[in-house]
Protein backbone atom coordinates (compact mmCIF):
# COMPACT_ATOMS: atom_id res chain seq x y z
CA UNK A 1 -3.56 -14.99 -36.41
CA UNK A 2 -1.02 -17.22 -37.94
CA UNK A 3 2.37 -17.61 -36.80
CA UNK A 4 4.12 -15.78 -39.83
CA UNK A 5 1.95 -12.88 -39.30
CA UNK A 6 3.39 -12.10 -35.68
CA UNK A 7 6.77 -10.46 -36.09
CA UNK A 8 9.87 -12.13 -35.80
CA UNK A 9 11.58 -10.13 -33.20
CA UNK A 10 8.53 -10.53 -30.95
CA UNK A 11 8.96 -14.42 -31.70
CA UNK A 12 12.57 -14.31 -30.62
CA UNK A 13 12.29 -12.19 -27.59
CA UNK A 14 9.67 -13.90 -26.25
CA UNK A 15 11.81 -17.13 -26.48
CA UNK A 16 14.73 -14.93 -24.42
CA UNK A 17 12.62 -13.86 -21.84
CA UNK A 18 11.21 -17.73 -21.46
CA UNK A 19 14.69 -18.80 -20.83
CA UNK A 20 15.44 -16.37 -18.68
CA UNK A 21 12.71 -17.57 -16.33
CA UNK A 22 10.61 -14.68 -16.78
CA UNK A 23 6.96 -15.54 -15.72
CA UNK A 24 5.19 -12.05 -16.71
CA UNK A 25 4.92 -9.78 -19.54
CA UNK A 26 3.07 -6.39 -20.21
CA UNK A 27 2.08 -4.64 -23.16
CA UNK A 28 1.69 -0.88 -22.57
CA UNK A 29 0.85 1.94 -25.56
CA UNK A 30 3.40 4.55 -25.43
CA UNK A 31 2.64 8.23 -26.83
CA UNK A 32 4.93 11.08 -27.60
CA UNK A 33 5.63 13.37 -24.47
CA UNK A 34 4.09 10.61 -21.81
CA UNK A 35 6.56 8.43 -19.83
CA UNK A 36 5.82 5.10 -18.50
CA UNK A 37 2.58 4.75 -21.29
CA UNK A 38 -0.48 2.77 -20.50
CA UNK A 39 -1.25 -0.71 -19.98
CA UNK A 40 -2.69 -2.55 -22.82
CA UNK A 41 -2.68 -6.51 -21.13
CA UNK A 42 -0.85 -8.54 -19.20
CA UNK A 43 0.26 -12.41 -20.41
CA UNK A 44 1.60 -14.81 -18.13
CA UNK A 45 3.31 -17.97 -19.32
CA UNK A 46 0.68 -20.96 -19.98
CA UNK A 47 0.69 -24.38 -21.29
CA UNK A 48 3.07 -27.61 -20.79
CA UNK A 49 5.77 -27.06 -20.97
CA UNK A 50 5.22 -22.90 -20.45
CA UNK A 51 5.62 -20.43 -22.64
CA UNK A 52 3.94 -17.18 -23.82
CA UNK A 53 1.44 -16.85 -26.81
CA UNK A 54 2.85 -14.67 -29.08
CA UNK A 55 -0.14 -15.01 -31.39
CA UNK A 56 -2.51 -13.62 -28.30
CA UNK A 57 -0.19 -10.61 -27.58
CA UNK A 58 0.40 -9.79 -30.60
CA UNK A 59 -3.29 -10.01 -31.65
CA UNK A 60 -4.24 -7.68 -28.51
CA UNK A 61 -1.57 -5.22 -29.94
CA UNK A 62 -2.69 -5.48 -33.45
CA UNK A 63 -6.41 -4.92 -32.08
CA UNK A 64 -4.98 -1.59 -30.00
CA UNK A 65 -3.30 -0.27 -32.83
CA UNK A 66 -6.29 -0.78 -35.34
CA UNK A 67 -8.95 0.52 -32.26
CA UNK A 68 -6.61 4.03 -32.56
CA UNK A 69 -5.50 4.23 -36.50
CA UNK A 70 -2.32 5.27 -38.00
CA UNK A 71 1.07 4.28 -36.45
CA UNK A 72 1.24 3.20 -32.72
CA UNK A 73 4.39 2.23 -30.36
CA UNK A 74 4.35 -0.18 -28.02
CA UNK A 75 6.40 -1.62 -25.04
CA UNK A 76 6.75 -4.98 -24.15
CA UNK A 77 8.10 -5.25 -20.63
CA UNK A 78 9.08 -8.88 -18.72
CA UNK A 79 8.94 -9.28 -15.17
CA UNK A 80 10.47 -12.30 -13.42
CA UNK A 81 8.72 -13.71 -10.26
CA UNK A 82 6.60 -11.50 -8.66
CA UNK A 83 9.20 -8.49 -8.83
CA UNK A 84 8.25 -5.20 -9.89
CA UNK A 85 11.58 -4.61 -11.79
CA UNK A 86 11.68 -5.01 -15.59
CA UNK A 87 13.58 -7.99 -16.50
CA UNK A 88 14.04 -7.19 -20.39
CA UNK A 89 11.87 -4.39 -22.90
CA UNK A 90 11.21 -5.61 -26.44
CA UNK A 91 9.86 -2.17 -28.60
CA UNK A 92 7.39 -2.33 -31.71
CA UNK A 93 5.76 -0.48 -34.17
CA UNK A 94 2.05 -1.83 -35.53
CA UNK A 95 0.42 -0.06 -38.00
CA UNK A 96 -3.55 0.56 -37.35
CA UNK A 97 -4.57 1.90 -40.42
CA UNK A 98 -2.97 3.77 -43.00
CA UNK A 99 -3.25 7.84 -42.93
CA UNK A 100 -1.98 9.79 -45.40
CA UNK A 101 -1.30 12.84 -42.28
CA UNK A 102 0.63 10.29 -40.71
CA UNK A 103 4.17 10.43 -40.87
CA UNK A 104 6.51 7.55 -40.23
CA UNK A 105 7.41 6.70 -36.68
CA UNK A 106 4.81 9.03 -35.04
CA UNK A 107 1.33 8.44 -33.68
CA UNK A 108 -1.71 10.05 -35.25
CA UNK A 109 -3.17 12.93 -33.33
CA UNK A 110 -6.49 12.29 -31.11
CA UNK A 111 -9.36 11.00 -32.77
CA UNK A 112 -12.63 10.38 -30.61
CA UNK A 113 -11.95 6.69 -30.78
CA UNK A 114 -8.17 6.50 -29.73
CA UNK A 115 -9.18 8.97 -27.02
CA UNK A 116 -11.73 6.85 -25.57
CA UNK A 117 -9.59 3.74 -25.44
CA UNK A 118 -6.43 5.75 -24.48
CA UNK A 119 -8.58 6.74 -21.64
CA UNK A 120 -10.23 3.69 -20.84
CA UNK A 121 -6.83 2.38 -20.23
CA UNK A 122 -5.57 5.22 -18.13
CA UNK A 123 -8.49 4.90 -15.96
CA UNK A 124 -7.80 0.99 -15.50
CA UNK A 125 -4.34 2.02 -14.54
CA UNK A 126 -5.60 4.44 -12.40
CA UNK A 127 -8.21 2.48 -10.42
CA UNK A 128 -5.17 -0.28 -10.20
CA UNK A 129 -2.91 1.76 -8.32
CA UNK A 130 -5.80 3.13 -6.19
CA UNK A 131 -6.83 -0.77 -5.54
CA UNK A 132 -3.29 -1.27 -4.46
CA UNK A 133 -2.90 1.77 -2.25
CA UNK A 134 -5.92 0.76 -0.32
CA UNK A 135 -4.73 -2.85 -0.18
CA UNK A 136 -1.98 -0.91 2.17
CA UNK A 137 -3.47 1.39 3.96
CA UNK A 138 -5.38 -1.67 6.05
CA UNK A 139 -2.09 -2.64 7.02
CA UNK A 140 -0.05 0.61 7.50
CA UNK A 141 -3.23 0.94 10.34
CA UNK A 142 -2.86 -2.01 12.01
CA UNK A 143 0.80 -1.66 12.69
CA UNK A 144 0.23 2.12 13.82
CA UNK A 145 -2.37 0.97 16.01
CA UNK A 146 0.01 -2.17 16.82
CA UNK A 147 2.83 0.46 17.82
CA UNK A 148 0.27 2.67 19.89
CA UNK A 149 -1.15 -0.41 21.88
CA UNK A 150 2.42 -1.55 22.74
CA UNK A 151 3.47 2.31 24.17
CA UNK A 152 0.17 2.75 26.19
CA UNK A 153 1.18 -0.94 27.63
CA UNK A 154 4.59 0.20 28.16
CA UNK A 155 3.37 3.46 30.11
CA UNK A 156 0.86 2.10 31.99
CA UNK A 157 2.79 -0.65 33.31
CA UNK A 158 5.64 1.50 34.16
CA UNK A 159 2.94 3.82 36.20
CA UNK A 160 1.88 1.07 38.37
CA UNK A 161 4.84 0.41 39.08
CA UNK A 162 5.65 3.94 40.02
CA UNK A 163 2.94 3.91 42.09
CA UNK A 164 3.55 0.52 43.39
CA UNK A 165 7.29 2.45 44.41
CA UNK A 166 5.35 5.12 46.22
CA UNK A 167 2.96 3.04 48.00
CA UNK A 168 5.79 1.22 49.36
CA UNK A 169 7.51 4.00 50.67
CA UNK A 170 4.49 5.56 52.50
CA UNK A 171 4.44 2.27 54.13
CA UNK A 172 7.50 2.07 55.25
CA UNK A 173 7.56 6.45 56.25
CA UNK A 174 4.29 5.02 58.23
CA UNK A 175 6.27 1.86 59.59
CA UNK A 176 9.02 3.64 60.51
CA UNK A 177 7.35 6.96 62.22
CA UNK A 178 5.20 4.16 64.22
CA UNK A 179 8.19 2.52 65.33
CA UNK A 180 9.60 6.06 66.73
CA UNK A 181 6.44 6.61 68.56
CA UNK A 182 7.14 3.56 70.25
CA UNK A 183 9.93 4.09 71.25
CA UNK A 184 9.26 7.08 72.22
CA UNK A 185 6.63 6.13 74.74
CA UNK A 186 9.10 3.23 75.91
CA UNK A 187 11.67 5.67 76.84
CA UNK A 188 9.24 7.96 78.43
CA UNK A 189 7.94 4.99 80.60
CA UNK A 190 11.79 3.88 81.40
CA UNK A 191 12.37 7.79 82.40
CA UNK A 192 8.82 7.55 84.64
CA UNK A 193 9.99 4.15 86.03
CA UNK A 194 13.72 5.50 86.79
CA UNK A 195 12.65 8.52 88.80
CA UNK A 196 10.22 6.32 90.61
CA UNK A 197 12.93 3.93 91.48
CA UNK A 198 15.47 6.99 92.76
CA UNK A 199 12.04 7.73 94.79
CA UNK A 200 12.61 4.78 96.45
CA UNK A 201 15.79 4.10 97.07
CA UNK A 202 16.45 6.17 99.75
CA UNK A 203 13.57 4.35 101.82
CA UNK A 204 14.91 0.84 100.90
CA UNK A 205 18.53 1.22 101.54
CA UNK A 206 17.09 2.40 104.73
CA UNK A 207 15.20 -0.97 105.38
CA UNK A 208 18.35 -2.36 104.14
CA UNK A 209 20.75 -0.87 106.66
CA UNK A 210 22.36 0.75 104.42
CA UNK A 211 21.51 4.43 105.18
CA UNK A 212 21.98 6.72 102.65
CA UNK A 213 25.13 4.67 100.94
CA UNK A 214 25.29 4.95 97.41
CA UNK A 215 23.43 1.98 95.51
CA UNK A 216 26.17 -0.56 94.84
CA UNK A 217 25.76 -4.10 93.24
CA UNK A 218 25.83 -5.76 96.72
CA UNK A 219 22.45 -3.76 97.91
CA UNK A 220 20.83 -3.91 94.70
CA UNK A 221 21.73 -7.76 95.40
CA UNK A 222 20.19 -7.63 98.84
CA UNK A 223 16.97 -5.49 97.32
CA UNK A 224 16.33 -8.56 95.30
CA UNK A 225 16.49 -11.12 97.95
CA UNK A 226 14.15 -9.11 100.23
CA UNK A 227 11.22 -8.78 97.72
CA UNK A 228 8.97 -11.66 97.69
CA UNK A 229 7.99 -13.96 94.52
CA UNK A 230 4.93 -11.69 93.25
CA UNK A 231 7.55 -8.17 93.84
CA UNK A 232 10.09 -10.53 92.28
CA UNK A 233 7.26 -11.09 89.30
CA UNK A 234 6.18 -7.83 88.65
CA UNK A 235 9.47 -6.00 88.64
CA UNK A 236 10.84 -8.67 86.23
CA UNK A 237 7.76 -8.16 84.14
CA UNK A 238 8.08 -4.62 83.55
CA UNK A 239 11.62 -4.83 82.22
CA UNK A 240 12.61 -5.27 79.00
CA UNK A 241 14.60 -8.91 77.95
CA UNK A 242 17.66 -6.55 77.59
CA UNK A 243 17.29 -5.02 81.17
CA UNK A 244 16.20 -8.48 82.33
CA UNK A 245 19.34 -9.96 81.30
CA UNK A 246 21.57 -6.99 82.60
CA UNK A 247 20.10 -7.38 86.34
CA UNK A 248 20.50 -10.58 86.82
CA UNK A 249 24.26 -10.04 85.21
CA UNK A 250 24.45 -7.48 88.37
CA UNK A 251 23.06 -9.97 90.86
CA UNK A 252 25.31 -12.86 89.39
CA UNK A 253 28.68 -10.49 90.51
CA UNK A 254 27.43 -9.24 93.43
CA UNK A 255 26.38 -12.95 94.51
CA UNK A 256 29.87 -14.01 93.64
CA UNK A 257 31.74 -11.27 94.74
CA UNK A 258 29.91 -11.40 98.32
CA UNK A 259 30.99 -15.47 98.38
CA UNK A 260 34.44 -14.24 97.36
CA UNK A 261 34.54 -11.77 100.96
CA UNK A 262 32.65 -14.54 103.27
CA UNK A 263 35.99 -16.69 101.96
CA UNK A 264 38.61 -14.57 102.47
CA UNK A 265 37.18 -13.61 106.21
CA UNK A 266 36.70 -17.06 107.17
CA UNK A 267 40.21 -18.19 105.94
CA UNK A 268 41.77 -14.85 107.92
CA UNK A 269 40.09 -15.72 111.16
CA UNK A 270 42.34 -19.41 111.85
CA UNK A 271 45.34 -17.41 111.53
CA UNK A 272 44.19 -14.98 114.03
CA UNK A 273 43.30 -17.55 116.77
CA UNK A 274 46.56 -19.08 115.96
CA UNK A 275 48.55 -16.33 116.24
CA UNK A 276 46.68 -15.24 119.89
CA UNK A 277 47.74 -18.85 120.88
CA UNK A 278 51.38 -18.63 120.01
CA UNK A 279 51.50 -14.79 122.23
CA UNK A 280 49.63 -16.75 125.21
């Protein structure tokens, strides 16, 4: 189609569009009581430097118009990029045959072949948008199934270490009621050992000379230094560090407090002699 033959208008917009940087344009056939209308073609800029055809959309439109008959409206809508937003609408009128029924600035009524291609477009439209709603779905079910993965994670690591929680404080309720059985049977052997030892007592403070006098630091002292190395052994062996230490702390004072009263008698007894002399 020659250039004169496309409408200026179309020319002119076209050029507005291009310096606007729009990228996109789409021709859609609009009919009375229908929003939106339905895609004729898309044109995207082409050549060097780029620029729509407006011979090639307007020869698309003209073939539309003539495939219906009578009057037909169409939209011409620019998109910038690859945004869904219209940048700028340019609206036309193309004649597609005359019809005397017709009247100005309406489309004819039905025919069998405008139906067919009205409805050969809707069903492109409609097989479009079902192409791009099961583009998404793929997605929307990987990051559901993305979410779900991450939760069970979450749960089951928060689980073990519940459990991990629990298992170390049945341990440690095992640890510790061990430990009390210990010491349990420790004190019950100390008890046995301590009423064996009041047992004796009486028998060595006899062997001591010591009658039935209570058991003071200085006999426990002299107990000690009458039992031989293997009593010595064996007594020291079934005491605890504790009780080990605290004996010989006894024997240590009664040692030093027995040195102390073998002093103090052997300094008294000079004075006495001296004193006997000075009467004679």
């Amino acid at each position: 189609m020659p250039e004169s033959e496309v409408p200026q208008k179309l020319q002119e917009w076209l050029r507005g569009v291009e310096a606007a940087d729009c990228v996109r344009v789409e021709v859609r056939h609009m009919v009375a009581g229908a929003e939106g209308g339905g895609v004729v073609a898309t044109f995207e800029l082409e050549g060097e430097p780029a620029r729509f055809n407006p011979e090639a959309i307007y020869d698309k439109i003209a073939a539309d118009a003539e495939g219906i008959g009578g009057l037909q409206r169409y939209t011409i809508v620019a998109f910038k990029g690859s945004s869904k937003a219209a940048r700028d609408t340019l609206r036309l009128r193309v004649d597609g045959g005359a019809d005397a029924e017709v009247g100005g600035g309406t489309s004819e009524p039905a025919n069998l072949r405008g139906l067919v291609a009205q409805l050969m477009r809707h069903n492109e439209t409609n097989m479009r948008m079902v192409r791009e709603l099961a583009g998404t779905v793929p997605e929307a079910m990987t990051k559901l199934m993305r979410v779900i993965t991450e939760a069970l994670e979450k749960g089951f690591e928060e689980k073990v270490e519940h459990w991990r929680v629990m298992s170390q404080q049945a341990q440690s309720d095992r640890d510790g009621a061990e430990q009390q059985h210990r010491f349990a049977l420790e004190r019950q052997r100390l008890e046995v050992l301590a009423g064996e030892v009041r047992l004796l007592t009486p028998g060595l403070l006899s062997k001591l000379g010591l009658g039935s006098a209570e058991l003071t630091e200085t006999a426990m002292t002299r107990l000690i230094e009458s039992l031989s190395e293997k009593q010595r052994e064996v007594i020291f062996s079934a005491l605890t560090p504790d009780q080990c230490v605290a004996l010989g702390a006894v024997i240590d004072r009664a040692v030093k407090k027995d040195a102390k009263e073998r002093g103090e008698g052997e300094g008294s007894q000079p004075a006495q002699k001296g004193s006997s002399n000075g009467q004679a």
